[in-house]
Protein backbone atom coordinates (compact mmCIF):
# COMPACT_ATOMS: atom_id res chain seq x y z
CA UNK A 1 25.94 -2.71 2.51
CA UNK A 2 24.55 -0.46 -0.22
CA UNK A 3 26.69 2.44 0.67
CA UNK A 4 30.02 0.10 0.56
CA UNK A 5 28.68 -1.21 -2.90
CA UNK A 6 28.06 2.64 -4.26
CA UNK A 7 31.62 3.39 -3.14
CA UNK A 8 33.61 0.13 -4.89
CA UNK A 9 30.92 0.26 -8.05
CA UNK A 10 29.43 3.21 -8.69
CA UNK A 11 28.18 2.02 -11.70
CA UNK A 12 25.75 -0.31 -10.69
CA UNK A 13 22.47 2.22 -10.68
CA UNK A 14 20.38 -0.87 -11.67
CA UNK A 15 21.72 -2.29 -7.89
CA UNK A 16 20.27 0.51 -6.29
CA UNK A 17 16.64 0.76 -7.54
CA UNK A 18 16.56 -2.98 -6.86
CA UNK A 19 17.39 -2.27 -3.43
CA UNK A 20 15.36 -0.29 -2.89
CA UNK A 21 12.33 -2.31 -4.17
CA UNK A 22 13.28 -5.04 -2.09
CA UNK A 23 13.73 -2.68 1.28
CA UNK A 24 10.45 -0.79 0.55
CA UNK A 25 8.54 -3.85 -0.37
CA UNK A 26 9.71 -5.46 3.40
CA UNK A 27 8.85 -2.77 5.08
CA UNK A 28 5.33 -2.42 3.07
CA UNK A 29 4.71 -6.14 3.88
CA UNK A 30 5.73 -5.41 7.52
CA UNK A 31 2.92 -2.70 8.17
CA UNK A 32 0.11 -4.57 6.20
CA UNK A 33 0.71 -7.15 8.48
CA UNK A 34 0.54 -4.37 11.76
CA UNK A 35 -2.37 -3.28 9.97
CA UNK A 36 -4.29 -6.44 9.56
CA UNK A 37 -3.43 -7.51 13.25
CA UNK A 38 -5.78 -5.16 14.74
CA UNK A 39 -5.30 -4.48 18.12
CA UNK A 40 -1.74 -3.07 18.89
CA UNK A 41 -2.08 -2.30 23.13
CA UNK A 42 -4.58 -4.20 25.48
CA UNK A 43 -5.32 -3.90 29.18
CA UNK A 44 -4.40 -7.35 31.18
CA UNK A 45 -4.95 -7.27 34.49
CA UNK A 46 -6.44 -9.11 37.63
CA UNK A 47 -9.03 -6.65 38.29
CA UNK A 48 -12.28 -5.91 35.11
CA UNK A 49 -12.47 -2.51 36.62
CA UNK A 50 -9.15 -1.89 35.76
CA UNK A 51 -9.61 -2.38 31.77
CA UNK A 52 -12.93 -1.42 31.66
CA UNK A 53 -11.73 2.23 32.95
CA UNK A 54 -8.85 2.47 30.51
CA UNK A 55 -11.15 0.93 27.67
CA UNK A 56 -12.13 4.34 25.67
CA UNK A 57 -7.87 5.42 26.30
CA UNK A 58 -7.11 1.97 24.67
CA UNK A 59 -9.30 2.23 21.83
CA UNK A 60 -8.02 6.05 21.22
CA UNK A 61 -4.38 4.44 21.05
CA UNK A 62 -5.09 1.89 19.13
CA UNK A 63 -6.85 4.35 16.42
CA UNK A 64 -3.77 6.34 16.22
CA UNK A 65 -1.79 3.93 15.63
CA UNK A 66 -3.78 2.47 12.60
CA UNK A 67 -3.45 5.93 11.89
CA UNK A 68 0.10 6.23 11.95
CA UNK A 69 0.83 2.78 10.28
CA UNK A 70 -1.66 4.07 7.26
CA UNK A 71 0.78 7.15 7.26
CA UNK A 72 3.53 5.53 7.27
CA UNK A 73 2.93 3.16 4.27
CA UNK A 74 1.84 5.97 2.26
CA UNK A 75 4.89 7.82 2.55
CA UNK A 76 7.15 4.40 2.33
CA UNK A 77 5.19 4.06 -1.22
CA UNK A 78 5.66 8.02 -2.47
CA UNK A 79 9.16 8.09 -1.60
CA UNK A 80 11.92 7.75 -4.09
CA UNK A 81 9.63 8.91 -6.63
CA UNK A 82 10.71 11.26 -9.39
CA UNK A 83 8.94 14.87 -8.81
């Protein structure tokens, strides 16, 4: 949609930064919510000895992820910023 809009009205610059807010802020309000869930990958199963052995691998996953998520909203926020 924005590209068809830059090719019939090129003029509209003030279209584009609005866009843009309104994309960046979704996707902002997207990952706070990832963040705030918590827990992104659990074990279900039948068997306790199953999750308990795959407990620390979990809890490594899930750290990256928060990782990844805190990444990723920090570069969502610096981009499309003058230099």
């Amino acid at each position: 949609m924005r590209a068809t809009i830059n090719l019939v009205r090129p003029d509209w610059t003030r279209f584009r930064a609005v866009y843009n807010i309104v994309s960046h802020s979704g996707g902002l309000v997207v990952v706070y919510y990832l963040i705030r869930s918590g827990s992104w990958v659990a074990a279900v199963g039948p068997a306790t000895e199953i999750t308990e052995q795959y407990a620390h691998s979990i809890a490594v996953v899930n750290q990256w992820t928060y990782f990844a998520l805190l990444v990723f909203a920090h570069c969502a926020v610096g981009r499309d910023r003058p230099a």
